[in-house]
N, C-alpha and C. Protein backbone atom coordinates (compact mmCIF):
# COMPACT_ATOMS: atom_id res chain seq x y z
N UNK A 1 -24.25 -28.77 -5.80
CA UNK A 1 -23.42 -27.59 -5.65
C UNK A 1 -22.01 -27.91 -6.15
N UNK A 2 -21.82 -27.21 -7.07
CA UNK A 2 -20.17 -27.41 -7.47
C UNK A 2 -18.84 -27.00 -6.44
N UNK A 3 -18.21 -27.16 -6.24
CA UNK A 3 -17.17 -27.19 -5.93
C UNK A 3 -15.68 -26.40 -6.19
N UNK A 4 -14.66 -25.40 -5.63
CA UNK A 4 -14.15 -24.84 -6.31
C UNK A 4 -12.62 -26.30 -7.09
N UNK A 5 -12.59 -27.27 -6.30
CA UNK A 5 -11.87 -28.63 -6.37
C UNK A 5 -12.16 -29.38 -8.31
N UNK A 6 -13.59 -29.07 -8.22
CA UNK A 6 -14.01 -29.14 -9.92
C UNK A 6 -13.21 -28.06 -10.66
N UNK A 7 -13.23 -27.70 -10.84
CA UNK A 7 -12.34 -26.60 -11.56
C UNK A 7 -10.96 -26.10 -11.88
N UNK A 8 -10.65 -25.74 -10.56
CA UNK A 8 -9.31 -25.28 -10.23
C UNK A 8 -7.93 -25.73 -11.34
N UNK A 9 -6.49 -25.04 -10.99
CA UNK A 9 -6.02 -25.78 -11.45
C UNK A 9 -4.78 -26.73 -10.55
N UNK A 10 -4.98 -27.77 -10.77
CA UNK A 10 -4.33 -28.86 -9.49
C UNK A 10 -2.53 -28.45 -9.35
N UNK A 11 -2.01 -28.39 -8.42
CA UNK A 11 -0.33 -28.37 -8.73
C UNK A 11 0.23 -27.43 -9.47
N UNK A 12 -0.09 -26.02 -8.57
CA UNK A 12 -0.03 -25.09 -10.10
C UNK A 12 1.82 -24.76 -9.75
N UNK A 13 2.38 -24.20 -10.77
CA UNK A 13 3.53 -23.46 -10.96
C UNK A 13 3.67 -22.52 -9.45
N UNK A 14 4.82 -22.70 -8.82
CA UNK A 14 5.25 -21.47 -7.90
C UNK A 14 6.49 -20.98 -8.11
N UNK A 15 6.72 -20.12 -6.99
CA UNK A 15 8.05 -19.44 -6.86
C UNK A 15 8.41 -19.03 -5.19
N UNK A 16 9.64 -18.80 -4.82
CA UNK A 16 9.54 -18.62 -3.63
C UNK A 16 9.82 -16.54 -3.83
N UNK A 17 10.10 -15.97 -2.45
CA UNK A 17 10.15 -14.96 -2.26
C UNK A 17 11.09 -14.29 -2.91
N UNK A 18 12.34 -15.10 -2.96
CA UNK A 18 13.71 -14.69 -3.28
C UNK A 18 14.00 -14.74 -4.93
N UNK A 19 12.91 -15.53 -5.41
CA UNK A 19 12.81 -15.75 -6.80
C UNK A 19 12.78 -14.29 -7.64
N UNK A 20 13.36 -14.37 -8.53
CA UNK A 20 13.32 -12.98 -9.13
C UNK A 20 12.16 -12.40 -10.24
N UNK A 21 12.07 -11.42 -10.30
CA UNK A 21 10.98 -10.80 -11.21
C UNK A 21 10.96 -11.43 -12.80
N UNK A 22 12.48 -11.62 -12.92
CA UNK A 22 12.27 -12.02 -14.21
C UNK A 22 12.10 -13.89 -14.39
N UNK A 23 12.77 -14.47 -13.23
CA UNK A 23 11.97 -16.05 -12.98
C UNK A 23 10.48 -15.96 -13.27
N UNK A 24 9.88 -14.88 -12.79
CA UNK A 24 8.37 -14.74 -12.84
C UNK A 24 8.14 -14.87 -14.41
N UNK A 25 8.24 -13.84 -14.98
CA UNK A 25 8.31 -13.53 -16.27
C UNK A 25 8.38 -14.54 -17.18
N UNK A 26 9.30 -15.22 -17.23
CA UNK A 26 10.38 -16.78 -17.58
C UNK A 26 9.26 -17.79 -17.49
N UNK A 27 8.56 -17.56 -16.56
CA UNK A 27 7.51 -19.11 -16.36
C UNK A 27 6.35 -18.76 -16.63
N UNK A 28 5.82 -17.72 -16.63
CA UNK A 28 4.50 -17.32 -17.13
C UNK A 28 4.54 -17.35 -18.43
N UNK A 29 5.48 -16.84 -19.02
CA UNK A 29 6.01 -17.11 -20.68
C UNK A 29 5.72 -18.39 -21.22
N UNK A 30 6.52 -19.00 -20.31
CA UNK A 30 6.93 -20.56 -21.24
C UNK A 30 5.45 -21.31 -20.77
N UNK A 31 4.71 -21.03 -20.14
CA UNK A 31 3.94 -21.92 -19.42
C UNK A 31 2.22 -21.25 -19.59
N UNK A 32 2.12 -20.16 -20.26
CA UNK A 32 0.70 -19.41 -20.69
C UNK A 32 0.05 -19.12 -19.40
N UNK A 33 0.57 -18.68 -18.29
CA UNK A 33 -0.02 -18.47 -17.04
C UNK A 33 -0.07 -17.27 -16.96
N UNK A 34 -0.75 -16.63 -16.17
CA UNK A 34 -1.42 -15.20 -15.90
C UNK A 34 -0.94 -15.05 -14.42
N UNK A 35 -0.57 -15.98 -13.48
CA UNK A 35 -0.65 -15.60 -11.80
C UNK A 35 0.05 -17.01 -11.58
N UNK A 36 1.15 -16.35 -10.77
CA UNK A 36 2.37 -17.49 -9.53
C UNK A 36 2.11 -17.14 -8.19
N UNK A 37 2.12 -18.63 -7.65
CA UNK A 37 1.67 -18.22 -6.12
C UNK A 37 2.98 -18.15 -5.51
N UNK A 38 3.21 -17.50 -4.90
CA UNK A 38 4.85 -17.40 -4.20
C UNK A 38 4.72 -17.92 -3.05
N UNK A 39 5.31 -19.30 -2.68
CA UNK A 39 5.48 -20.06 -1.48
C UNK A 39 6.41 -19.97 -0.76
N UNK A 40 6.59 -19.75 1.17
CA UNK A 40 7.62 -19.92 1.72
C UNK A 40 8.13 -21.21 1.57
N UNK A 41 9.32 -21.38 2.47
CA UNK A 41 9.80 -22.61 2.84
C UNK A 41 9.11 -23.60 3.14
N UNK A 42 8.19 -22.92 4.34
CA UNK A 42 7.34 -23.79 5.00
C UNK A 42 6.32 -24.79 4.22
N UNK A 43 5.78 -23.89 2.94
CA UNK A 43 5.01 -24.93 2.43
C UNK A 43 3.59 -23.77 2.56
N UNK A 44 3.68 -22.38 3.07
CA UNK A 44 2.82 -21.99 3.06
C UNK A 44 2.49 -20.74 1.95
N UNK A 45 1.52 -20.12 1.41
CA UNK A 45 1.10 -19.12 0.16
C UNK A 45 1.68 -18.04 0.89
N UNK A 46 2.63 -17.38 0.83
CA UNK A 46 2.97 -15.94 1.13
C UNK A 46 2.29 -15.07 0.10
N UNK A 47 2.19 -15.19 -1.18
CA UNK A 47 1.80 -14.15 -1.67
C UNK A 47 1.11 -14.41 -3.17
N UNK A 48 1.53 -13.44 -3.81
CA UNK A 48 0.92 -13.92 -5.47
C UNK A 48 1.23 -12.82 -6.27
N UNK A 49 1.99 -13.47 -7.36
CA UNK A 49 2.73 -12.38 -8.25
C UNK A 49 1.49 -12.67 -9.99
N UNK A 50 1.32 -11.73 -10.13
CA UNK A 50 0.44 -11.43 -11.17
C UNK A 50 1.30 -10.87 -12.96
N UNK A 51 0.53 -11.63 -14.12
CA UNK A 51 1.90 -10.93 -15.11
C UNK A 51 1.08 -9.82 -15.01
N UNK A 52 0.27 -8.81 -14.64
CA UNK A 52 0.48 -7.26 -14.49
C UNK A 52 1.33 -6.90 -13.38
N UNK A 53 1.56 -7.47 -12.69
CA UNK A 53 2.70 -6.61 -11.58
C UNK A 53 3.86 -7.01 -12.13
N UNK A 54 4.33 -8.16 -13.05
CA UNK A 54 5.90 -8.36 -13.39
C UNK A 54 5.70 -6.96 -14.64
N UNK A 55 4.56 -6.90 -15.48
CA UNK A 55 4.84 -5.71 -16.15
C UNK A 55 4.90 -4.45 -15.45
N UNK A 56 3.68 -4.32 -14.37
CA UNK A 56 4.34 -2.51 -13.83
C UNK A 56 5.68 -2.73 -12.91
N UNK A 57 6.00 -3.92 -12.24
CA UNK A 57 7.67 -3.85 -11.82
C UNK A 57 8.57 -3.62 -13.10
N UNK A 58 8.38 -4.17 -14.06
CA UNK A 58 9.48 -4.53 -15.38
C UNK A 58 9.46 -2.68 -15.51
N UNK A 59 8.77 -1.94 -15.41
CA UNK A 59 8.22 -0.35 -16.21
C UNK A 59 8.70 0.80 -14.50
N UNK A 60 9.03 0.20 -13.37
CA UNK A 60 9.25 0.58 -12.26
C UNK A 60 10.49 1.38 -12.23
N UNK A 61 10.34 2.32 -11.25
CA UNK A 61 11.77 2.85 -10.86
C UNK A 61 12.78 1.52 -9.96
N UNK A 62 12.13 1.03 -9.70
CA UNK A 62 12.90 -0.54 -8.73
C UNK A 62 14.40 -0.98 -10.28
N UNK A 63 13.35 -1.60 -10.88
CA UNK A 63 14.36 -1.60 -12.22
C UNK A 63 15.32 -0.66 -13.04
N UNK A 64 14.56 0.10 -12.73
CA UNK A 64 15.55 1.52 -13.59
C UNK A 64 16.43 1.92 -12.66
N UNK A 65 16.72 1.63 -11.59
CA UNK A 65 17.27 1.98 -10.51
C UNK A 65 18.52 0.90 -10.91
N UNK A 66 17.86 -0.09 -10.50
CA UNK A 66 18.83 -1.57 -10.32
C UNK A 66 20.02 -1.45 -11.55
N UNK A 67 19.53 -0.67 -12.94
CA UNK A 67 20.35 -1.05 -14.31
C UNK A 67 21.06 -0.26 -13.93
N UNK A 68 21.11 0.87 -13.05
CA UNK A 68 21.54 2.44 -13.44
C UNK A 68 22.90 2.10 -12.35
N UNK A 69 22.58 1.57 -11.36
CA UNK A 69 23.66 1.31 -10.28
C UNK A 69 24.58 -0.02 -10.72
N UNK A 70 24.53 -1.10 -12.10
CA UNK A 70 25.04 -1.60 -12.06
C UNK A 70 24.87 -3.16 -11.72
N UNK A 71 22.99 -3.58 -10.99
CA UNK A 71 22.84 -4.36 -10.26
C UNK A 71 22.80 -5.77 -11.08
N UNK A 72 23.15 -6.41 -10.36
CA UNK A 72 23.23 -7.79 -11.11
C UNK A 72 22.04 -8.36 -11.86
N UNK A 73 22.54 -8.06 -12.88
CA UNK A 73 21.17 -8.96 -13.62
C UNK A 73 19.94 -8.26 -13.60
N UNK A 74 19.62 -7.11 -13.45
CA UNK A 74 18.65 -6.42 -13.36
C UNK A 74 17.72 -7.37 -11.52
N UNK A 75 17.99 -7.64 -10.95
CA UNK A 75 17.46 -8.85 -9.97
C UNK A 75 16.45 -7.92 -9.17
N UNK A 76 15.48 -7.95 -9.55
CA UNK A 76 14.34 -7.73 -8.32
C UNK A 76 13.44 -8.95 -7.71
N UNK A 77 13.63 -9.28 -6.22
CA UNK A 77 12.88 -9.61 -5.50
C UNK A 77 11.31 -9.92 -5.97
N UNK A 78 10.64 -11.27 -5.99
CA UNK A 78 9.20 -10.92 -6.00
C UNK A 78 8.99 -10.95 -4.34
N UNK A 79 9.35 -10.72 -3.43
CA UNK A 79 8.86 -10.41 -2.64
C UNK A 79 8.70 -8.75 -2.59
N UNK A 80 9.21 -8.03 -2.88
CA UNK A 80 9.24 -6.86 -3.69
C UNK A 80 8.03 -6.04 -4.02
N UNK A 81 7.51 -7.42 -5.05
CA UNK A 81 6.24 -6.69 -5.67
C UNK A 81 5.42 -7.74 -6.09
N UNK A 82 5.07 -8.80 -5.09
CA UNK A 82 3.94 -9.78 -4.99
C UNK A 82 2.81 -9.18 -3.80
N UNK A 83 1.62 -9.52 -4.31
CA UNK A 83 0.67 -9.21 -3.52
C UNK A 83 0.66 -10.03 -1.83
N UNK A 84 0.58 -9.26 -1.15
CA UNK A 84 0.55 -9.56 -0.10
C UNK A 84 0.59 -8.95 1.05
N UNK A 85 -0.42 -9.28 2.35
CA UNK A 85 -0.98 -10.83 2.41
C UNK A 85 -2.19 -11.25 1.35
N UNK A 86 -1.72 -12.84 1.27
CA UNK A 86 -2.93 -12.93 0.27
C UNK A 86 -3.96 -14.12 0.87
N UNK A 87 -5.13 -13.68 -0.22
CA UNK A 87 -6.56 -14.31 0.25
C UNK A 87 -6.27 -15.48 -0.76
N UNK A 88 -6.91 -16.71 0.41
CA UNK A 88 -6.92 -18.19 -0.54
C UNK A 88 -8.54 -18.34 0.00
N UNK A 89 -8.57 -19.50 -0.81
CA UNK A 89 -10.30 -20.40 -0.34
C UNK A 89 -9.16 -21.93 -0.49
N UNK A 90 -10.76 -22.33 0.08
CA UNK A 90 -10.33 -23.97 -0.03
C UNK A 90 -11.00 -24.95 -0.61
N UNK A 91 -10.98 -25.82 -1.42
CA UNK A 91 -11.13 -26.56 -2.08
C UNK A 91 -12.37 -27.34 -2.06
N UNK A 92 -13.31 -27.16 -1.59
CA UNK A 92 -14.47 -27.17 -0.73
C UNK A 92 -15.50 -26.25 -0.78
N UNK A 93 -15.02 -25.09 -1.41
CA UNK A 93 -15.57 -23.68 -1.42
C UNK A 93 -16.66 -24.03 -2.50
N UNK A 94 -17.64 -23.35 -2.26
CA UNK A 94 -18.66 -23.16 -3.11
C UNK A 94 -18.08 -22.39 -4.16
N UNK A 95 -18.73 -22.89 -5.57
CA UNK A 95 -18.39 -22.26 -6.95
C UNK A 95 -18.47 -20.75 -7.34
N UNK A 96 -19.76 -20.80 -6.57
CA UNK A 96 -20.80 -19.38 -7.35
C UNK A 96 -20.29 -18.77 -6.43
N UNK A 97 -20.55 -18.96 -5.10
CA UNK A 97 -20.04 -18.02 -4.22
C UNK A 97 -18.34 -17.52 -4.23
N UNK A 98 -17.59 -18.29 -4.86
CA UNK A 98 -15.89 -17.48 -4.98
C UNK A 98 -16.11 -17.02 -6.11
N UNK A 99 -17.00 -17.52 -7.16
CA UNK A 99 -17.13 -16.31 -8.61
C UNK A 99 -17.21 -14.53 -7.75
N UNK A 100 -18.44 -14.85 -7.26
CA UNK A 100 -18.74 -13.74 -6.79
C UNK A 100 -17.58 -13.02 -5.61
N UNK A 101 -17.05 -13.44 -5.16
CA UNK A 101 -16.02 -12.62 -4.26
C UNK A 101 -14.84 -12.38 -5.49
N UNK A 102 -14.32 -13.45 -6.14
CA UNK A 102 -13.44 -12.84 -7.24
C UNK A 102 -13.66 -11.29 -7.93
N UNK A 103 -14.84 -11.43 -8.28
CA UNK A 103 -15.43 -10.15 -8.67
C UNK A 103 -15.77 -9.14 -8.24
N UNK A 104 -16.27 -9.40 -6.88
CA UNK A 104 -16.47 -8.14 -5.75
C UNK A 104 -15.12 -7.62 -5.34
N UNK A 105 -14.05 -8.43 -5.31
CA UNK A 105 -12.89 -8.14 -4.70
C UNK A 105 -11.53 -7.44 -5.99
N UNK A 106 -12.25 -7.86 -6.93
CA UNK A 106 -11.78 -7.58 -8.28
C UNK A 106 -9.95 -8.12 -8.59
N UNK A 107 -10.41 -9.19 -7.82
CA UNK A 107 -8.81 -10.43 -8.02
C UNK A 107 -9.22 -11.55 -9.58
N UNK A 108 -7.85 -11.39 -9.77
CA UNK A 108 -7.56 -12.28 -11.09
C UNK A 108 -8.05 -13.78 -10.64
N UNK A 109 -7.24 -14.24 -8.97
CA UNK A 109 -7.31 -15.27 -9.19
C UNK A 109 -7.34 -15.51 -7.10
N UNK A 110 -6.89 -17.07 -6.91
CA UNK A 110 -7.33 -17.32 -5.65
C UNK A 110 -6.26 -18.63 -5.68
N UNK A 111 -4.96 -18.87 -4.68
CA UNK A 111 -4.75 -19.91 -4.20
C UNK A 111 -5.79 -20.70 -3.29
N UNK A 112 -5.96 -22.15 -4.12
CA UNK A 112 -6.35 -23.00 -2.76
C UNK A 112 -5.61 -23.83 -2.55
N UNK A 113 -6.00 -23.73 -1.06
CA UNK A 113 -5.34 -24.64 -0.36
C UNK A 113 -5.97 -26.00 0.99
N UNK A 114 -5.61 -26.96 1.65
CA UNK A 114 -5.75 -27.89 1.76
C UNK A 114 -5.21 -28.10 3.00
N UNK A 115 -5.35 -27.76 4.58
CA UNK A 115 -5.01 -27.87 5.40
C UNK A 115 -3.65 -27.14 5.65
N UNK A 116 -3.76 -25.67 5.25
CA UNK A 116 -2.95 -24.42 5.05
C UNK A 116 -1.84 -24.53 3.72
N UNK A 117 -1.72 -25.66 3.32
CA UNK A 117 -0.97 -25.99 2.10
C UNK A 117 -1.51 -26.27 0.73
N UNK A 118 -0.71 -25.20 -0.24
CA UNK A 118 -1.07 -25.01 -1.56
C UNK A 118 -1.53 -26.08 -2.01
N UNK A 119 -2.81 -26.44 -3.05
CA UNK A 119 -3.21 -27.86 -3.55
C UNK A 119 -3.76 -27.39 -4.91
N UNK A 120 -3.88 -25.73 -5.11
CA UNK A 120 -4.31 -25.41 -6.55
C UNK A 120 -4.51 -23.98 -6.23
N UNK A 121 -5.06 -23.65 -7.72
CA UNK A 121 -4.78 -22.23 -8.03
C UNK A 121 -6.49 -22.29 -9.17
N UNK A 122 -7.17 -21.18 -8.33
CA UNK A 122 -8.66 -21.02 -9.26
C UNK A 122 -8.60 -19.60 -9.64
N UNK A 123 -9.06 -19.51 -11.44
CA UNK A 123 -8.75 -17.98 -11.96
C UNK A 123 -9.51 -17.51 -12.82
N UNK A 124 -10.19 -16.65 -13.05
CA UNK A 124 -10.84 -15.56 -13.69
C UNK A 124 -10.85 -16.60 -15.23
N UNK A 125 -10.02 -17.64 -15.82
CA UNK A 125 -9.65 -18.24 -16.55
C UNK A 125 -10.89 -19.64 -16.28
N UNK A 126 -10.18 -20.12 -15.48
CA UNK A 126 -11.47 -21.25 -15.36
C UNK A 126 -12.82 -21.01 -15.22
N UNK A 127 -12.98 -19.99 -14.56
CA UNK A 127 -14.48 -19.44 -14.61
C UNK A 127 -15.13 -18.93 -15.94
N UNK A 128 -14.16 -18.92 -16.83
CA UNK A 128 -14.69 -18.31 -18.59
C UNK A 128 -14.77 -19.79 -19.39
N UNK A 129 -13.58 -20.81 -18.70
CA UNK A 129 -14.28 -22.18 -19.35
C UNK A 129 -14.95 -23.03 -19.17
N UNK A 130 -15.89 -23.06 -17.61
CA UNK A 130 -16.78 -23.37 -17.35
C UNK A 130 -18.09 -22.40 -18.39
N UNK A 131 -17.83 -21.03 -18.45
CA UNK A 131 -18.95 -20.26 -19.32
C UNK A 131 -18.80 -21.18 -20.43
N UNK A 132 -17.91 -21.27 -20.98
CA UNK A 132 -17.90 -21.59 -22.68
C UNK A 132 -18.58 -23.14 -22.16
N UNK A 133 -18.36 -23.96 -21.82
CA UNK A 133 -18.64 -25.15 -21.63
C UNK A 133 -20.29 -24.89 -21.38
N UNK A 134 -20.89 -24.71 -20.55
CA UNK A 134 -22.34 -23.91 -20.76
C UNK A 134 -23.04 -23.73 -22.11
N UNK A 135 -22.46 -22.33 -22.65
CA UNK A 135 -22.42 -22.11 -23.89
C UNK A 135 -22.49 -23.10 -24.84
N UNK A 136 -21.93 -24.10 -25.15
CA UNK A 136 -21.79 -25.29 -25.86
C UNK A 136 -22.54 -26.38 -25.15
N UNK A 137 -23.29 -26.50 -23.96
CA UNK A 137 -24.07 -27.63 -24.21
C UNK A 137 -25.64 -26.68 -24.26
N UNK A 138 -26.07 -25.74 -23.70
CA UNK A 138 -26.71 -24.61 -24.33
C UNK A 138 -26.97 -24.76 -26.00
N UNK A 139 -26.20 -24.93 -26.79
CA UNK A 139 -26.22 -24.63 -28.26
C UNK A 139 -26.74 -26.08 -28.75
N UNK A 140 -25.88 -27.15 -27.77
CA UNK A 140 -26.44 -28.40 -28.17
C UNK A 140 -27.87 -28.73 -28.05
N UNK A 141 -28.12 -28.19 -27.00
CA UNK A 141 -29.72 -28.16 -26.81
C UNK A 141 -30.81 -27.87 -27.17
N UNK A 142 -30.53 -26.40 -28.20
CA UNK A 142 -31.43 -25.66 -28.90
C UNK A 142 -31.85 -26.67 -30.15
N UNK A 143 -33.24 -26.76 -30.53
CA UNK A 143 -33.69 -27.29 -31.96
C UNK A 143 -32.78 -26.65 -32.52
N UNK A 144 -33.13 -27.88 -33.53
CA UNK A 144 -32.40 -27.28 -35.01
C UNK A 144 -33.64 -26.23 -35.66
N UNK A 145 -33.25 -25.46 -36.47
CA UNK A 145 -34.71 -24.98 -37.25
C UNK A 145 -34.63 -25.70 -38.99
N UNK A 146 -35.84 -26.55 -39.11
CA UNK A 146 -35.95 -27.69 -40.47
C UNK A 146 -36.12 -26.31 -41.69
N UNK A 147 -35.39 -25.74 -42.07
CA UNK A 147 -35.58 -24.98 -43.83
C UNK A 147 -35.36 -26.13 -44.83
């Protein structure tokens, strides 16, 4: 039985609450990520900011608001507009079985964590390169056909 610990991705990128929409933006950019887990102080997953919610915040009255009054820096809160509360698994989790809740639940992605503290991040992403990886030893396997 695989493991969601096989996969995942180890030490992923965060942000805290106070971090701003466009920090979000800024690191998903530079860094090809799709989903930041937003951590308190404590060390624990408060939430999870997605690059579709930094785009429908970026397209929001929150923003159009903020420019119109003057606000610094355009600054919105991801506590604001991060998902939350959010659902983690743990590292331990069966493979097939969090495919399948990803999908039933129709989430991008899943902090795990490790005795309530962040230890990785599993996503709609790793589950397509485990497919391809399939796919390719699949292909390796097939005869050749001799013409």
């Amino acid at each position: 039985m695989l493991s969601v610990a096989e996969i995942m991705t180890a030490q992923p990128y965060t942000l805290g609450p106070d971090d701003s929409l466009q920090d979000a933006a800024s690191l998903m950019r530079e860094h090809h990520i799709r989903h930041v887990p937003i951590v308190a102080n404590d060390g624990n997953v408060i939430g999870v900011v997605s690059h579709r919610d930094v785009l429908a915040a970026s397209d929001s009255r929150l923003v159009h608001e903020d420019l119109q009054s003057g606000g610094k820096e355009n600054y919105v809160a991801l506590s604001a507009v991060m998902t939350s509360p959010v659902q983690s698994v743990t590292e331990d989790a069966e493979l097939r079985a969090v495919a399948g809740y990803l999908r039933k639940q129709r989430l991008g992605c899943l902090p795990v964590t490790r005795d309530g503290e962040l230890v990785g991040i599993i996503s709609d992403s790793d589950f397509l390169e485990v497919a391809i990886a399939l796919m390719e030893q699949l292909e390796m396997a097939e005869p050749e056909d001799d013409f």
